[in-house]
C-alpha atoms as a PDB file:
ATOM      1  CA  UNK A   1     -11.051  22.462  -0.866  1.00  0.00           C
ATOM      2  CA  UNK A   2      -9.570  20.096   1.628  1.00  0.00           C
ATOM      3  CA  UNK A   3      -8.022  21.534   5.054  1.00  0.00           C
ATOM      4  CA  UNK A   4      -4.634  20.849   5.448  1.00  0.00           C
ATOM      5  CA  UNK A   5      -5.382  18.326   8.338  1.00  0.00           C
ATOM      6  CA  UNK A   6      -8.143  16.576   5.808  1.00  0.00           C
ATOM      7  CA  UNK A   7      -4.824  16.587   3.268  1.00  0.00           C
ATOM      8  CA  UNK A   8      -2.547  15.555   6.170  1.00  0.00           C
ATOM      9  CA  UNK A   9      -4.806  12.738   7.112  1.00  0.00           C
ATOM     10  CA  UNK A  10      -4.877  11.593   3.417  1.00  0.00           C
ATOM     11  CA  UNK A  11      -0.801  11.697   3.182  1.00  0.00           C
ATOM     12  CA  UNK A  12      -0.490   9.466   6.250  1.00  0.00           C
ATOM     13  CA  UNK A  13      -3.278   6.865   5.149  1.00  0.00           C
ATOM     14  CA  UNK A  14      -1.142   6.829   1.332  1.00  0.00           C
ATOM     15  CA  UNK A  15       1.986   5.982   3.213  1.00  0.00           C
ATOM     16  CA  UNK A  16       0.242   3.756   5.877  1.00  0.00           C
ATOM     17  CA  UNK A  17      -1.230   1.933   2.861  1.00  0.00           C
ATOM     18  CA  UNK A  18       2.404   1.653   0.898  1.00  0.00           C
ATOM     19  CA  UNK A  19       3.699   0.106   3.988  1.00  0.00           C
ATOM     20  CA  UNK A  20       1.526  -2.911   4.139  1.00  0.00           C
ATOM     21  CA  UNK A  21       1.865  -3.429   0.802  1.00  0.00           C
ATOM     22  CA  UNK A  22       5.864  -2.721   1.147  1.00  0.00           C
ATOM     23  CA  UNK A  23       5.549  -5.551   4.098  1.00  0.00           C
ATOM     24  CA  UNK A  24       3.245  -8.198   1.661  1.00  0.00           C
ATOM     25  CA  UNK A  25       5.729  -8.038  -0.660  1.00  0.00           C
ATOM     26  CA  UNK A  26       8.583  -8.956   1.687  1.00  0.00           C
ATOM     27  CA  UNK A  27       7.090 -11.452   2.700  1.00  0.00           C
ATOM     28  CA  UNK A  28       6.468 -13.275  -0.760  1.00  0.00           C
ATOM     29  CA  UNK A  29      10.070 -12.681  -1.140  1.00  0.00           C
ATOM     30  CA  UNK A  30      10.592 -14.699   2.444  1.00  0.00           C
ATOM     31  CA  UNK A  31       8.472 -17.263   1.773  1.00  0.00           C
ATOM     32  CA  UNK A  32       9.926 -17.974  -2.374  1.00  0.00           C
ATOM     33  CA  UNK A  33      13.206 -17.786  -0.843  1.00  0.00           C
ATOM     34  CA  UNK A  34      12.392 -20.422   1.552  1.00  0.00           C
ATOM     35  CA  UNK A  35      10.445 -22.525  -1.569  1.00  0.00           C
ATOM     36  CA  UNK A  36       7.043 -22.277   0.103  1.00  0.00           C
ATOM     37  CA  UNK A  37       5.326 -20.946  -3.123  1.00  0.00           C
ATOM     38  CA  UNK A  38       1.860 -21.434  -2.024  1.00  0.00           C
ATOM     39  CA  UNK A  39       2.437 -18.728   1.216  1.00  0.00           C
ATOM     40  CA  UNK A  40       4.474 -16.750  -1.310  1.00  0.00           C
ATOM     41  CA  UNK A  41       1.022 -16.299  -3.732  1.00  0.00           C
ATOM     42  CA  UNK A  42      -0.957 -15.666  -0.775  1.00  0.00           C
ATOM     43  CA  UNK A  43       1.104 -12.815   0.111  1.00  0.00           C
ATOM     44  CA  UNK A  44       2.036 -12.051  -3.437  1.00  0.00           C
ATOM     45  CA  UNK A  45      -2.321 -11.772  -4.057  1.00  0.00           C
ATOM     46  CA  UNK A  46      -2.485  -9.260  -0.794  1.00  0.00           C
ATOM     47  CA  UNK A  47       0.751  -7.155  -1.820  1.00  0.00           C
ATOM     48  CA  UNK A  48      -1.399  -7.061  -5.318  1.00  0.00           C
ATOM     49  CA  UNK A  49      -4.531  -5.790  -2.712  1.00  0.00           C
ATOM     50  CA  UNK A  50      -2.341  -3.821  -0.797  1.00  0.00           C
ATOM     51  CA  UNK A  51      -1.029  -2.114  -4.170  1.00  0.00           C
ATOM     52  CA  UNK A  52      -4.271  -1.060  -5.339  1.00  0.00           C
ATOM     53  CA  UNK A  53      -5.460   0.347  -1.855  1.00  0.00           C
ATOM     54  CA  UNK A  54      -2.138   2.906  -1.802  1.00  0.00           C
ATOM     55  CA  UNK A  55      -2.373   4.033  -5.125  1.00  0.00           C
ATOM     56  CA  UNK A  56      -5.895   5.253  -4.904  1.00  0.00           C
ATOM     57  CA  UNK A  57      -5.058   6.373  -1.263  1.00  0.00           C
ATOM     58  CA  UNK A  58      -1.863   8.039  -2.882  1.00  0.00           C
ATOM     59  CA  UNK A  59      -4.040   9.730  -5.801  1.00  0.00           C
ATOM     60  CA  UNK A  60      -6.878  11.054  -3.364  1.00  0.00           C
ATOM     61  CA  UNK A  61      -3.362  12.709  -1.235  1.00  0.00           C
ATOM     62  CA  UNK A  62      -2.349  14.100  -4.543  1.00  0.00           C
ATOM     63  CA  UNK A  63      -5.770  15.519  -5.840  1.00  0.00           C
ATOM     64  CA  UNK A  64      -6.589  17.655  -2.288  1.00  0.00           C
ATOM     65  CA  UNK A  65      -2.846  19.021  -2.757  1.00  0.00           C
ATOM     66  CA  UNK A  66      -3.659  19.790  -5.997  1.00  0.00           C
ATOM     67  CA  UNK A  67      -7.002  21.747  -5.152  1.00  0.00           C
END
């Protein structure tokens, strides 16, 4: 079983990991509002990266809380 800092440490690197994806996706919206759609699939791809990354970072949080 995980200590609670282990668990702590696994919370903060979730929401660490939800905040760079929160930030790739605002800037796809910035760059499609400003029509510059190749910048906006570049940052759409790493928001789709950045996605990925949190939600196993989120489920590894979620499995030492649940131990």
């Amino acid at each position: 079983m995980p200590s609670n800092s282990e668990t702590s440490d696994l919370h903060k690197q979730a929401a660490s990991d939800h905040s760079e994806a929160a930030k790739n996706h605002l800037q796809a919206a910035d760059h499609l509002d400003q029509n510059h759609l190749s910048n906006a699939n570049e940052k759409a791809k790493s928001a789709m990266s950045s996605c990925n990354t949190a939600q196993k970072s989120s489920a590894a949080a979620c499995k030492g809380m649940a131990k």
